[in-house]
C-alpha atoms as a PDB file:
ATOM      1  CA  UNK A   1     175.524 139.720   6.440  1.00  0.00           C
ATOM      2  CA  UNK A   2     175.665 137.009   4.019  1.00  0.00           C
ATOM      3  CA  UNK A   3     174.426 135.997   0.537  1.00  0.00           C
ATOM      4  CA  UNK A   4     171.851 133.546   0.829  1.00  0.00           C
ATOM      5  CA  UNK A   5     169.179 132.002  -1.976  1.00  0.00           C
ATOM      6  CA  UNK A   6     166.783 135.091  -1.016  1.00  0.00           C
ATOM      7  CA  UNK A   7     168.981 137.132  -1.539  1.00  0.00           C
ATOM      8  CA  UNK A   8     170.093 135.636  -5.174  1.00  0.00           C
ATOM      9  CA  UNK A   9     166.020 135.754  -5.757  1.00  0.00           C
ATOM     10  CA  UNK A  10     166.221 139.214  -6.114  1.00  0.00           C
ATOM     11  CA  UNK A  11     169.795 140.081  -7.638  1.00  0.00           C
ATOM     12  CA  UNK A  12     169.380 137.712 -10.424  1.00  0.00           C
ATOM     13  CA  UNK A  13     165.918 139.549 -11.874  1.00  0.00           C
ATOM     14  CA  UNK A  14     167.535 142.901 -11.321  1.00  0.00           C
ATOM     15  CA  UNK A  15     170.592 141.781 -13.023  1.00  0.00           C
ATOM     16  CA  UNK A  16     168.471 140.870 -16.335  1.00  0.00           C
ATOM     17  CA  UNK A  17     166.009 143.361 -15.898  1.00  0.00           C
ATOM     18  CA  UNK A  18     169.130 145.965 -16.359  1.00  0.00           C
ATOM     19  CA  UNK A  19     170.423 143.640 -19.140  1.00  0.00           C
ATOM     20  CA  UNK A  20     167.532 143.366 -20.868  1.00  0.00           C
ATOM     21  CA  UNK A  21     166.920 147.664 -20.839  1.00  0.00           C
ATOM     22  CA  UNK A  22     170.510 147.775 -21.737  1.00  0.00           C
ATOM     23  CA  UNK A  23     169.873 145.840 -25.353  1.00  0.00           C
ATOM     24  CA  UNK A  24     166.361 147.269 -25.592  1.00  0.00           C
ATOM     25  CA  UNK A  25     166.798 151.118 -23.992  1.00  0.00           C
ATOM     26  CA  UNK A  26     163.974 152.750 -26.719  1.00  0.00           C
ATOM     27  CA  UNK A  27     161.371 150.628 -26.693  1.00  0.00           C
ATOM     28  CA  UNK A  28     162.113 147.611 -24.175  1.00  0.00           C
ATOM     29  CA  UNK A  29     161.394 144.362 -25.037  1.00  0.00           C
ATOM     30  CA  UNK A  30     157.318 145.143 -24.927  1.00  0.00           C
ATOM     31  CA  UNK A  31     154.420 144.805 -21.754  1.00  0.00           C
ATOM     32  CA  UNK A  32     154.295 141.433 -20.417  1.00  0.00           C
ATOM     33  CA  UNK A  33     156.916 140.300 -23.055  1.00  0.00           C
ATOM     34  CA  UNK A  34     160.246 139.780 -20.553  1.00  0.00           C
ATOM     35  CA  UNK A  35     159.223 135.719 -20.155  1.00  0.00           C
ATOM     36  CA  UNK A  36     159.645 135.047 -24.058  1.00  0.00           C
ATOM     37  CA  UNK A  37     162.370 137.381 -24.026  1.00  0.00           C
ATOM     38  CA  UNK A  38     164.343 135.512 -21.033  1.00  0.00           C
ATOM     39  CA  UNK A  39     163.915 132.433 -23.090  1.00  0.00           C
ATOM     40  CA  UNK A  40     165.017 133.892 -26.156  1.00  0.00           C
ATOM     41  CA  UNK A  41     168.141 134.700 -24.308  1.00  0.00           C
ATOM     42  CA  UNK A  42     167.922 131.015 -23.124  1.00  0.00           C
ATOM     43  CA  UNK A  43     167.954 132.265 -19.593  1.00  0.00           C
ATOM     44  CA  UNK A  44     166.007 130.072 -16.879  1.00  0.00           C
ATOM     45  CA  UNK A  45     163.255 130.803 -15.195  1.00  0.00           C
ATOM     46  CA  UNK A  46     163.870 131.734 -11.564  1.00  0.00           C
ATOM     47  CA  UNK A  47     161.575 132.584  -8.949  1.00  0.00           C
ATOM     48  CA  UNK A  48     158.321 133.108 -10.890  1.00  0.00           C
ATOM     49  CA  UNK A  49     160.289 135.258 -13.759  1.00  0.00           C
ATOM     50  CA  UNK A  50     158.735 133.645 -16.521  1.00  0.00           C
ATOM     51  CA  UNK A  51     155.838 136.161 -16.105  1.00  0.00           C
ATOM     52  CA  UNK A  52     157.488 139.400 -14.200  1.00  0.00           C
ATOM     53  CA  UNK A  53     160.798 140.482 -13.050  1.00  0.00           C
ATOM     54  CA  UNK A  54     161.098 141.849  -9.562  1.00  0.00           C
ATOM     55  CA  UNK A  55     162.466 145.285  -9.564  1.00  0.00           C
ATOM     56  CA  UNK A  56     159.622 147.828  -9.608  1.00  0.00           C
ATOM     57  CA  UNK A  57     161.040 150.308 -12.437  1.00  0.00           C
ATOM     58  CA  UNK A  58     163.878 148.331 -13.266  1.00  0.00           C
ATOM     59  CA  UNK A  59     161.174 145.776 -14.822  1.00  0.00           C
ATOM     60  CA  UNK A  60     159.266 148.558 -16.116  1.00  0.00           C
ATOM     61  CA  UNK A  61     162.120 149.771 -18.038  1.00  0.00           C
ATOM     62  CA  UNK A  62     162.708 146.535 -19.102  1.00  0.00           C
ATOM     63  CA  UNK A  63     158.925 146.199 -20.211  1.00  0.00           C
ATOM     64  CA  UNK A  64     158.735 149.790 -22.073  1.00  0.00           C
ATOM     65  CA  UNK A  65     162.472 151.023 -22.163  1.00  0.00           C
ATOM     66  CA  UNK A  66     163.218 154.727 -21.470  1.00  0.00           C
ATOM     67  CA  UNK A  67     159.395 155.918 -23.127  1.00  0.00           C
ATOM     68  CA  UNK A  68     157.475 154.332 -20.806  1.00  0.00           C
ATOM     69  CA  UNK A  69     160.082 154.556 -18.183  1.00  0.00           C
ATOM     70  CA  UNK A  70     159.393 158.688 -18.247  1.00  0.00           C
ATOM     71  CA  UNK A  71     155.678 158.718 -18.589  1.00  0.00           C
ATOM     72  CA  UNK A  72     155.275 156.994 -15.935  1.00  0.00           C
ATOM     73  CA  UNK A  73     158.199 158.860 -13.516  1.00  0.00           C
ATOM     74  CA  UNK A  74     155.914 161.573 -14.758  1.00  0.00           C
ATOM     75  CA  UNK A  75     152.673 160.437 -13.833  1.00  0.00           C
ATOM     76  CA  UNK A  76     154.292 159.544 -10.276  1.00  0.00           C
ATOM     77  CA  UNK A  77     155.781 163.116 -10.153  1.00  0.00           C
ATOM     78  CA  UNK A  78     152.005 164.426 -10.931  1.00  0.00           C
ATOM     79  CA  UNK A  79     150.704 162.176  -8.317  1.00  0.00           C
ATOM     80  CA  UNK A  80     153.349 163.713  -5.831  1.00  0.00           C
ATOM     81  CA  UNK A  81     152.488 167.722  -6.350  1.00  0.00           C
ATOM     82  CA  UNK A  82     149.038 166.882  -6.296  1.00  0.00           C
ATOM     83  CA  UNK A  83     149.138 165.147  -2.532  1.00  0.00           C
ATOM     84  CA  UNK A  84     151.516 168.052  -1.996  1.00  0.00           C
ATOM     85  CA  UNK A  85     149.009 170.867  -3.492  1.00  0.00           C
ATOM     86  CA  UNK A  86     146.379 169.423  -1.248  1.00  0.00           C
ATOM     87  CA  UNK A  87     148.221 168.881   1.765  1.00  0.00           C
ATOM     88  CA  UNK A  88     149.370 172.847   1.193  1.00  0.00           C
ATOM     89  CA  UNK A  89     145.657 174.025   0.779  1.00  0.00           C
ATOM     90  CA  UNK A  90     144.783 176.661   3.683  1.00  0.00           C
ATOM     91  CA  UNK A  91     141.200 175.692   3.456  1.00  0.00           C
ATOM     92  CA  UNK A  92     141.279 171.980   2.186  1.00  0.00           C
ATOM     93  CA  UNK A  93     139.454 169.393   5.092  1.00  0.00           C
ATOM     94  CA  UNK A  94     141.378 167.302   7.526  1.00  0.00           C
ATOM     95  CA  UNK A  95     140.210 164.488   6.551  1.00  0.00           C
ATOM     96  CA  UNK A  96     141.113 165.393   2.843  1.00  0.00           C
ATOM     97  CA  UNK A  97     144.964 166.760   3.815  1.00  0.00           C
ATOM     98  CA  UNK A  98     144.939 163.654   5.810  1.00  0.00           C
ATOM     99  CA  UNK A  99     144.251 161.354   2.182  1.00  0.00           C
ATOM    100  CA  UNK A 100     146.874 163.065   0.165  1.00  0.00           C
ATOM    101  CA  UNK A 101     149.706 163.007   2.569  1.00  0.00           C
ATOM    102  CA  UNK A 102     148.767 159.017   2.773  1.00  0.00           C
ATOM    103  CA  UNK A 103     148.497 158.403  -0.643  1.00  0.00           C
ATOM    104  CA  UNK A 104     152.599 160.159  -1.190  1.00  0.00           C
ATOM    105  CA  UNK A 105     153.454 157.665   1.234  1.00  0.00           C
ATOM    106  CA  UNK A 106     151.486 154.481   0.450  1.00  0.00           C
ATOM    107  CA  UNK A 107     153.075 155.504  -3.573  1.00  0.00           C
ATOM    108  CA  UNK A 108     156.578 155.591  -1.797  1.00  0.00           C
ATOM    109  CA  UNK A 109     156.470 152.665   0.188  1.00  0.00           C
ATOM    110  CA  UNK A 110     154.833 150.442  -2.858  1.00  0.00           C
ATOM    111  CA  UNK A 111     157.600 152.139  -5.028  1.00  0.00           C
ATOM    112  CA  UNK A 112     160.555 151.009  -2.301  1.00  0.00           C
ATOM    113  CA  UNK A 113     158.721 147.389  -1.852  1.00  0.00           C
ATOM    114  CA  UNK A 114     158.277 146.717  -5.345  1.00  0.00           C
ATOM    115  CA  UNK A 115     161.839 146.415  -5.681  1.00  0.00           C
ATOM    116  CA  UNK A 116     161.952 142.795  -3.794  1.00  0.00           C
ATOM    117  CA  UNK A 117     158.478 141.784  -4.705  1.00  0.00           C
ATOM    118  CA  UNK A 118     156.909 143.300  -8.092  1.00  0.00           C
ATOM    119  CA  UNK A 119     154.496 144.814  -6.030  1.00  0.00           C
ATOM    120  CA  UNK A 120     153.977 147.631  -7.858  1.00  0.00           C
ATOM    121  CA  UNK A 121     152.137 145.575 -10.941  1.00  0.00           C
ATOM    122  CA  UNK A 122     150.601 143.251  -8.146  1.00  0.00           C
ATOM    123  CA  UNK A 123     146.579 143.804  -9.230  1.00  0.00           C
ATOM    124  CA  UNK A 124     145.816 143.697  -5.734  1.00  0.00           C
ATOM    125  CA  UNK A 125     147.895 146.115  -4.435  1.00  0.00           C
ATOM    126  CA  UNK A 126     148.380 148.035  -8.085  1.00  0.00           C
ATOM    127  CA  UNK A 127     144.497 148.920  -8.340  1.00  0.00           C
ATOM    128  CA  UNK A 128     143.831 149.794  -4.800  1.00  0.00           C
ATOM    129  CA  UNK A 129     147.119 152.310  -5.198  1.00  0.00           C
ATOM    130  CA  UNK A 130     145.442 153.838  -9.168  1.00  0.00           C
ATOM    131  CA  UNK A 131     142.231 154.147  -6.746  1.00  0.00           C
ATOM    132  CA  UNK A 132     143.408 156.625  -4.755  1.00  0.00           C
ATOM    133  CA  UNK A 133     145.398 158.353  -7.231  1.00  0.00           C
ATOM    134  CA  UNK A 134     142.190 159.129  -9.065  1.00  0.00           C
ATOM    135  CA  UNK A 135     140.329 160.243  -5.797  1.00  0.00           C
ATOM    136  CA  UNK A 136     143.496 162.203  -4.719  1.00  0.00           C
ATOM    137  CA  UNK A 137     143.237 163.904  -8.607  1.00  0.00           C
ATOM    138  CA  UNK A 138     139.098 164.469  -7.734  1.00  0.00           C
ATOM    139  CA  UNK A 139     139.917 166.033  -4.238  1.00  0.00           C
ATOM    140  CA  UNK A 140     142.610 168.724  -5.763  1.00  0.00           C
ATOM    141  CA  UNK A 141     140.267 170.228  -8.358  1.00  0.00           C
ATOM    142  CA  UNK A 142     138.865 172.695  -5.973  1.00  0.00           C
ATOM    143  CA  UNK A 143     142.812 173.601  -5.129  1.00  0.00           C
ATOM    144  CA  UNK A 144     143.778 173.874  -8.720  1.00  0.00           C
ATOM    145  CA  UNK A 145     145.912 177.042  -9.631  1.00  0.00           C
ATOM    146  CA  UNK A 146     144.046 179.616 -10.945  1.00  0.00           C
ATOM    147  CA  UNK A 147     144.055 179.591 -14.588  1.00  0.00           C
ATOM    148  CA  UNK A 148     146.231 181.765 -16.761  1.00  0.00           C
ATOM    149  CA  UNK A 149     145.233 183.957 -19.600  1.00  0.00           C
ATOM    150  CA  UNK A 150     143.538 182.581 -22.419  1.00  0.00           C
ATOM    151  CA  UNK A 151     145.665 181.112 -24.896  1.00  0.00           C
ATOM    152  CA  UNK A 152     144.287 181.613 -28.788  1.00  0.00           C
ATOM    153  CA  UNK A 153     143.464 178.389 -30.484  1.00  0.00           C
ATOM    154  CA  UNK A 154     146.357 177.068 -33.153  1.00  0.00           C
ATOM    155  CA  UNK A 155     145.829 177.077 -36.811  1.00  0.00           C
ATOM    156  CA  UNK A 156     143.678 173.835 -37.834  1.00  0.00           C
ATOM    157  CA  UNK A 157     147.208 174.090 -40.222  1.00  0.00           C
ATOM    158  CA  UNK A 158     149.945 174.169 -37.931  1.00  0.00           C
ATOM    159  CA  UNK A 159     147.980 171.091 -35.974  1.00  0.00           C
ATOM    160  CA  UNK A 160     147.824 168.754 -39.507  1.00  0.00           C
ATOM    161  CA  UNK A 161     151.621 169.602 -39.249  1.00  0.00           C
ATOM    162  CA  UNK A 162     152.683 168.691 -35.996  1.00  0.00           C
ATOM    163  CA  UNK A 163     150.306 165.834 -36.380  1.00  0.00           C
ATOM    164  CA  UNK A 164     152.527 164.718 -39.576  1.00  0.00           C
ATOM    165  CA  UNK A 165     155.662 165.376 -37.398  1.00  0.00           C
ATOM    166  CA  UNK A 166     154.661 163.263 -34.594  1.00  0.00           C
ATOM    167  CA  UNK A 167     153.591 160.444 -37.371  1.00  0.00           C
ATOM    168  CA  UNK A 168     157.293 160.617 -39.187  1.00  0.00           C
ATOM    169  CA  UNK A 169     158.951 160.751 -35.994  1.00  0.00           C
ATOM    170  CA  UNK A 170     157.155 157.338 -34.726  1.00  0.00           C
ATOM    171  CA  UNK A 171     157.760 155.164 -38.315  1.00  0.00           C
ATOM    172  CA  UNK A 172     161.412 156.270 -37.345  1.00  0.00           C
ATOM    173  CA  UNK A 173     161.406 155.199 -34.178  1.00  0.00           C
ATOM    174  CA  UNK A 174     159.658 152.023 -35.017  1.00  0.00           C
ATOM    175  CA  UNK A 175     162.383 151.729 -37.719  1.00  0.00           C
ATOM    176  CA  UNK A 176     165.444 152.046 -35.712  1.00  0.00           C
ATOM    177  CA  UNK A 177     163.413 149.320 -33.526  1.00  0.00           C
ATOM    178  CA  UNK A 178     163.226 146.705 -35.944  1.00  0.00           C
ATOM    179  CA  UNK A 179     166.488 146.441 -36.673  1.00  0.00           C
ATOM    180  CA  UNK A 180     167.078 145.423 -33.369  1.00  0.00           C
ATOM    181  CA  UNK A 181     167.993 141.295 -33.170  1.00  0.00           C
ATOM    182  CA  UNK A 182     165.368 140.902 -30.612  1.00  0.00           C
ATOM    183  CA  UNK A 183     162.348 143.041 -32.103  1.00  0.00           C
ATOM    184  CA  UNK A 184     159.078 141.072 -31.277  1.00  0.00           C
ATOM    185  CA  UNK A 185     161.326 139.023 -28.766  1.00  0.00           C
ATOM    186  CA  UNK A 186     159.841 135.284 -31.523  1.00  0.00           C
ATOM    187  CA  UNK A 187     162.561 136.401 -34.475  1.00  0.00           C
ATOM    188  CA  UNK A 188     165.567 136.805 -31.612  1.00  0.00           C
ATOM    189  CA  UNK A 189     168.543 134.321 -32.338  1.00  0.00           C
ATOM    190  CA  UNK A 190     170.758 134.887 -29.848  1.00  0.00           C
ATOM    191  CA  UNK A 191     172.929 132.131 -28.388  1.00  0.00           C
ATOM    192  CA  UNK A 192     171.372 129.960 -25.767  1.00  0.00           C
ATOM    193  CA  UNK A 193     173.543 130.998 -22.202  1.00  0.00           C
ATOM    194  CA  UNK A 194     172.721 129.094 -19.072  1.00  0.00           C
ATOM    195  CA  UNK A 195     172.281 130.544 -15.106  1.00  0.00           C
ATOM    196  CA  UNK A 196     173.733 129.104 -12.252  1.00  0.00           C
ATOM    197  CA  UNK A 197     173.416 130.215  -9.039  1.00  0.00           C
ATOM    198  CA  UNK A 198     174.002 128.886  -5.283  1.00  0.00           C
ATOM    199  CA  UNK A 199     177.655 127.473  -3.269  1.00  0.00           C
ATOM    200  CA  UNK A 200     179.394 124.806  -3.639  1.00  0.00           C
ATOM    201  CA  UNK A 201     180.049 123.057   0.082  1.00  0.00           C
ATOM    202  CA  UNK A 202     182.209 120.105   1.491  1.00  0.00           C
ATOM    203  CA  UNK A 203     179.475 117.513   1.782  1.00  0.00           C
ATOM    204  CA  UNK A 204     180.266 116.286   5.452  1.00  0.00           C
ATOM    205  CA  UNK A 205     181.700 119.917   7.102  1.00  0.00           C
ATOM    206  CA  UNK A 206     179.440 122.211   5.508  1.00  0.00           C
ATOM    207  CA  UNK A 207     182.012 124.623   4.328  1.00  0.00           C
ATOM    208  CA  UNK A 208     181.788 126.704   1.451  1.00  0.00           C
ATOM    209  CA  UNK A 209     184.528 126.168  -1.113  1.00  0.00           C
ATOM    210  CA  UNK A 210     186.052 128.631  -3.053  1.00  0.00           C
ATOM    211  CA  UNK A 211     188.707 128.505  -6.729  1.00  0.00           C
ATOM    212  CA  UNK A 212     185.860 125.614  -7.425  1.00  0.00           C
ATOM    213  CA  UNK A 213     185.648 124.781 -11.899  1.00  0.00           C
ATOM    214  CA  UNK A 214     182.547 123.384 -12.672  1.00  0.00           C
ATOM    215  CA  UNK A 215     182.105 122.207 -16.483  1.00  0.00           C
ATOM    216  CA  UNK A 216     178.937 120.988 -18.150  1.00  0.00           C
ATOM    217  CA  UNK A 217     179.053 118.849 -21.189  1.00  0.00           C
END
């Protein structure tokens, strides 16, 4: 085993996919927004990162921070009991039982391979996967739990209030936000930083040096 330039591919988006959820954690640094922010940080592009990280929810933290990060770990736990409710059924088809248990594991597999390859925001792989979510969400409805009893409609008052709640809660949120250095990703000012990556070898032997001070003027 041995670090080699694929291998650097994917370490070095991971790396600033974590950094850049680390200095943006509410909000991230916003959808389709991490190539301006890499150059804000003066980072260089590596690999096709001037568009998308590779990472698979690493870069989607990175795009949406820890509020998009759990609507969509929710979403993927909905899409899970579903497959699971269907593949439980006692009277669902084969054929149907047979489409939910692939779905879990096409989700799985596109989650695992999206970590090396961005897969998992790859159009042609991301629609054909939201596809069958939506057919898997079609063929539960005749599995659904039965519903519960009837639950009386809230005051037209208490709804204006937790409307106003919600409203106060998200101008505070996009307050605490803006304060940030790197809010919009155009106004950050950070200090340019430069990348390098790969090993520095004895040009006739081939041998990898090591205690090696490189210094650029």
């Amino acid at each position: 085993l041995r670090l080699d330039a694929s291998a650097l591919q994917r370490l070095i988006p991971w790396s600033r996919a974590v950094r850049l959820f680390l200095r943006h954690p509410l909000m991230g640094v916003g959808f389709n927004a991490v190539g301006p922010a890499q150059r804000a940080y003066g980072w260089v592009d590596v690999a096709g990162s001037e568009i998308s990280l590779d990472g698979g929810l690493l870069f989607l933290a990175a795009m949406t921070g820890v509020v998009g990060l759990l609507l969509y770990l929710g979403m993927l736990r909905r899409v899970w009991w579903t497959a699971r409710r269907v593949w439980r059924a006692p009277t669902a088809p084969v054929g149907h039982r047979a489409f939910a248990t692939g779905t879990a594991a096409m989700s799985v597999a596109v989650l695992v391979h999206s970590l090396f390859a961005n897969s998992l925001f790859l159009p042609y792989v991301m629609q054909v996967l939201w596809l069958r979510w939506g057919a898997l969400a079609v063929l539960a409805r005749p599995f659904a739990a039965p519903a519960g009893p009837r639950i009386p409609r809230v005051r037209a008052s208490r709804v204006a209030g937790l409307a106003a709640s919600a409203s106060v809660v998200t101008v505070l949120m996009l307050a605490a936000t803006a304060c940030d250095p790197c809010s919009g990703v155009a106004s950050c000012g950070s200090a340019r930083t430069l990348d390098l990556t790969g090993i520095v070898v004895e040009p006739h032997s081939g041998v990898a040096q090591g205690e090696v001070r490189i210094t650029i003027v």
